[in-house]
Protein backbone atom coordinates (compact mmCIF):
# COMPACT_ATOMS: atom_id res chain seq x y z
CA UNK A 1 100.98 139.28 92.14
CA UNK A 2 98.47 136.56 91.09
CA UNK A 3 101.65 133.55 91.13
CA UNK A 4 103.26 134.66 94.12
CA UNK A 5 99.91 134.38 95.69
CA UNK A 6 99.32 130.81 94.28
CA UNK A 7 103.31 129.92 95.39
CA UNK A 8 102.54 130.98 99.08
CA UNK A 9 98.68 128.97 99.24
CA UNK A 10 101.23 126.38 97.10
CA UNK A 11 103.48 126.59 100.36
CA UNK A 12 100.88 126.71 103.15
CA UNK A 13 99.04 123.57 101.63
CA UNK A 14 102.70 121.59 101.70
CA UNK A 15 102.88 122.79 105.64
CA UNK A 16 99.65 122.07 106.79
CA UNK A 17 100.36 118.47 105.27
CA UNK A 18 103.54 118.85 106.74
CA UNK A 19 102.31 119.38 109.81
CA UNK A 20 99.89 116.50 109.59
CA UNK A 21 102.33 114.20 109.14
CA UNK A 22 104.43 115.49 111.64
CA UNK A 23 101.34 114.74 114.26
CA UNK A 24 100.45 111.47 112.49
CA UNK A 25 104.03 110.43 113.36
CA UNK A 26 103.97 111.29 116.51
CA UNK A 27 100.82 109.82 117.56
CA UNK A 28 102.09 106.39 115.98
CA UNK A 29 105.19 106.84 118.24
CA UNK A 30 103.48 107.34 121.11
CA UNK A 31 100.70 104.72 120.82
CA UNK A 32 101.09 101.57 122.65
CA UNK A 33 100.84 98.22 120.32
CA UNK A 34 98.40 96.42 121.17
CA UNK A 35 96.04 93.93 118.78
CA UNK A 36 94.39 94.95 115.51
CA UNK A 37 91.10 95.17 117.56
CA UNK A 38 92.77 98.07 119.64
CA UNK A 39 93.98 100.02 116.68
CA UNK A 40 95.91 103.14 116.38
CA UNK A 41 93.96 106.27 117.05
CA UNK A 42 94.71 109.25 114.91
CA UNK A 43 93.71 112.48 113.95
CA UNK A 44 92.37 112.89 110.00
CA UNK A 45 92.76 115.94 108.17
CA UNK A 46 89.35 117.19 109.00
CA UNK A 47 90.05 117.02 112.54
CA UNK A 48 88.27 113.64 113.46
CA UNK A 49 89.77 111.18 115.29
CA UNK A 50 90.02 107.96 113.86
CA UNK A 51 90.90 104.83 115.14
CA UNK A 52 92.97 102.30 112.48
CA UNK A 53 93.78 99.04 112.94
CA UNK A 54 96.93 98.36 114.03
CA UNK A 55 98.31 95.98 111.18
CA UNK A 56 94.93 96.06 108.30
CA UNK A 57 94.36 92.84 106.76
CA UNK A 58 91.12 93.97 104.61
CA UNK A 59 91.47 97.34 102.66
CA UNK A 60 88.75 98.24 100.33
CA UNK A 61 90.00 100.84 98.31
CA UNK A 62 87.56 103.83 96.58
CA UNK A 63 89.60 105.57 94.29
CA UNK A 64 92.13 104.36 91.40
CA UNK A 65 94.99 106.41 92.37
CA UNK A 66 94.49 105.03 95.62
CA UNK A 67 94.96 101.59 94.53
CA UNK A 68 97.88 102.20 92.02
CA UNK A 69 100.04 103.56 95.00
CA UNK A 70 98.57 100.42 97.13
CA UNK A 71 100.06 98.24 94.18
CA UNK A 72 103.13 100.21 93.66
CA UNK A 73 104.15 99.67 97.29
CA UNK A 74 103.14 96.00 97.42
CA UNK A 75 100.48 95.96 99.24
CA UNK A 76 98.14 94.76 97.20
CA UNK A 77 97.47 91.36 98.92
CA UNK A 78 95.85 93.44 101.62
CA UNK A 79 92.84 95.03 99.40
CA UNK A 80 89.61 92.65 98.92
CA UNK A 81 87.51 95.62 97.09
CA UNK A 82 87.56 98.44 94.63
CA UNK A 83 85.55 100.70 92.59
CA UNK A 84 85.01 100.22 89.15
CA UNK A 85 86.66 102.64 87.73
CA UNK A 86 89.91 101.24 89.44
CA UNK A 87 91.29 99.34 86.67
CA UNK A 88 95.38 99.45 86.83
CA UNK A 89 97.29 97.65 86.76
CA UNK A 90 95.53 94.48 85.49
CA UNK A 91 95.38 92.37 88.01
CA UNK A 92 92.93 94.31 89.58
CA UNK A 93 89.83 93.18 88.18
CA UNK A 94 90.19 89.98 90.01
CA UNK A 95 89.05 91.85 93.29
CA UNK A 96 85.50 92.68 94.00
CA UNK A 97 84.15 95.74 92.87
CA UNK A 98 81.93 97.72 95.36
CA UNK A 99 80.13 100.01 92.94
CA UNK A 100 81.41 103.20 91.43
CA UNK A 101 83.78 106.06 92.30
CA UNK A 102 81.09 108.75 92.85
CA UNK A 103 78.51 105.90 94.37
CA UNK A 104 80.62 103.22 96.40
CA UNK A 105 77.89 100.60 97.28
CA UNK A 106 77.52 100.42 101.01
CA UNK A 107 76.16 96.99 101.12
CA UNK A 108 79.29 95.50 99.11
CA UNK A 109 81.47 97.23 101.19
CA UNK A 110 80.05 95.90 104.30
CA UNK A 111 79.95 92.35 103.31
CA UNK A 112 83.13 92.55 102.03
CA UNK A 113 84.02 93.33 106.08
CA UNK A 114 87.32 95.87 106.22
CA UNK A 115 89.05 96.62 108.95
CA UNK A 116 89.84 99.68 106.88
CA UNK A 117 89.13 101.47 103.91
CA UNK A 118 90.78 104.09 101.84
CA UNK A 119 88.80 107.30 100.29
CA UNK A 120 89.67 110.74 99.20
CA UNK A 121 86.01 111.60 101.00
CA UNK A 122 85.18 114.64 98.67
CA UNK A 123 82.10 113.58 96.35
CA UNK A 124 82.24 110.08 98.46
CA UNK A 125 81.50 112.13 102.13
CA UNK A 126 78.20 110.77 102.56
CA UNK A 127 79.59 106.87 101.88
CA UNK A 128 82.36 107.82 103.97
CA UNK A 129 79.97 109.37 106.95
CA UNK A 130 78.22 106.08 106.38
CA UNK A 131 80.98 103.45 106.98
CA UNK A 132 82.08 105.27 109.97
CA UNK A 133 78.53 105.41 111.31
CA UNK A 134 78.76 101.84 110.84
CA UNK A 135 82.04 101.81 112.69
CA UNK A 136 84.33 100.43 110.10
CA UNK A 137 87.30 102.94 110.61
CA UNK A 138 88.23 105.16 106.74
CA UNK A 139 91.18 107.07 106.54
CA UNK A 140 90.94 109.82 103.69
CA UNK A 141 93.89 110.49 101.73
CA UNK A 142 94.10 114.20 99.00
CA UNK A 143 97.00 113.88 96.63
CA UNK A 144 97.70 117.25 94.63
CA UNK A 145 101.39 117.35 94.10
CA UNK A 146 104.34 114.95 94.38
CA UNK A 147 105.04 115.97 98.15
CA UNK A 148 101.84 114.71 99.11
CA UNK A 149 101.88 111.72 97.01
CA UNK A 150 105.14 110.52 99.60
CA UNK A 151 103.25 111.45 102.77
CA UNK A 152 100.93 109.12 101.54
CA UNK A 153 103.32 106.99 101.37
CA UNK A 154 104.66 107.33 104.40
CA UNK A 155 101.00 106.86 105.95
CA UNK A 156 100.74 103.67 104.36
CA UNK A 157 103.93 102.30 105.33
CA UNK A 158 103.55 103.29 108.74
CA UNK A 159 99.61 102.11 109.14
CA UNK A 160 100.83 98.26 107.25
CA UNK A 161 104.16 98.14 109.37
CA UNK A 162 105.79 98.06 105.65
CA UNK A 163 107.93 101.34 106.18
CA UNK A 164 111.05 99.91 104.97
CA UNK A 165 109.82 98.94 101.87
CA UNK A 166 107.62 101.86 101.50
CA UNK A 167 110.80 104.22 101.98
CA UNK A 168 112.74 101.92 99.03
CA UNK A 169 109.50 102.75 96.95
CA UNK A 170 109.41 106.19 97.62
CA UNK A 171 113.23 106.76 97.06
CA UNK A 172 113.08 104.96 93.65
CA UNK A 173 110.14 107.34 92.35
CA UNK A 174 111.79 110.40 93.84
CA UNK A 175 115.25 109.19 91.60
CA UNK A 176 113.01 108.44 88.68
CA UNK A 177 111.47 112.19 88.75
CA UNK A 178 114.97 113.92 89.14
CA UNK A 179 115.96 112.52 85.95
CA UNK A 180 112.82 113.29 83.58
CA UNK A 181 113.90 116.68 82.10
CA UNK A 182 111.74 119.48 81.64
C-alpha cells in the first residue's frame, strides 16, 4: 500500500529529473557557442527560462551542499561567495560570505558581481526572484537521493565545460557507494 505508493512518487521524481536532464542536454547540444555574454539559455525546473553563461567565472554559491559538490569536482577556483553556514571543507572560509542560508544578503551578492549563482530556491525564493530581477542569471539545483546528486553533476560539468573531469568524479563516488555494505 503506503511503500509502493512512496516507490512509484520515488520513481516519478527520478523521471521528471530524468527528463530534465534529458532537455538540459539537449538544449546545450543544440545551442550555438558563442561568448560568456551570450550564454546558454535553458529551461529550470520550475519552467523558467534561464540564460547561463557560457563558461562562469564568478559563482556565488547559497547552500553548503552546494559548495561541497563545487569542491569535490574542482571547481572551486570559480566561487568568490558563500553563505555562512557553508563551512567544508576548510578552505572555504577564505571566500566572502554573503550572509546566511535562509537570508543571503543581496547587497554582498551584487558587489561580489556573478555571472552565476547557485541556490536550491526553496526558503531563498524571494533572494532568488531578486537576483534575477536584477538580471544576474541563478540556476536552482534539489538534491534528495544519490541519482540526483549525479545530474547535478552532470549540470555542472556541462555549464563549466569540465565534463570529463566531472564524469571521473562521478564514477569514483558511484564505485565508492557500491562497496559500503548495508
Amino acid at each position: 500500500g503506503d511503500v509502493y505508493k512512496r516507490q512509484v512518487m520515488k520513481i516519478r521524481k527520478i523521471n521528471v529529473f530524468l527528463l530534465f536532464f534529458l532537455i538540459f542536454t539537449m538544449i546545450l547540444g543544440c545551442q550555438e557557442r558563442k561568448g560568456l555574454k551570450e550564454g546558454v539559455i535553458i529551461t529550470d525546473l520550475k519552467g523558467d527560462k534561464i540564460t547561463l553563461p557560457e563558461d562562469p567565472e564568478r559563482i556565488v554559491v547559497l547552500a553548503p551542499d552546494l559548495l561541497e559538490i563545487i569542491y569535490y569536482l574542482d571547481l572551486d577556483k570559480l566561487v568568490v561567495g558563500r553563505v555562512i553556514e557553508a563551512d567544508y571543507p576548510e578552505e572555504v572560509k577564505n571566500i566572502p560570505d554573503v550572509g546566511n542560508f535562509q537570508r543571503p544578503d543581496i547587497e554582498k551578492i551584487v558587489k561580489l558581481q556573478p555571472d552565476l549563482v547557485l541556490s536550491t530556491g526553496l526558503v531563498q525564493e524571494k533572494t532568488t526572484e531578486k537576483l534575477k530581477q536584477l538580471g544576474i542569471p541563478v540556476l536552482e539545483l534539489y538534491i534528495n537521493s544519490f541519482d540526483e546528486l549525479f545530474l547535478v553533476f552532470d549540470i555542472l560539468g556541462s555549464i563549466t565545460n569540465s565534463s570529463v573531469n566531472t564524469e571521473v568524479k562521478k564514477q569514483k563516488l558511484k564505485q565508492r557507494l557500491n562497496t559500503v555494505s548495508y
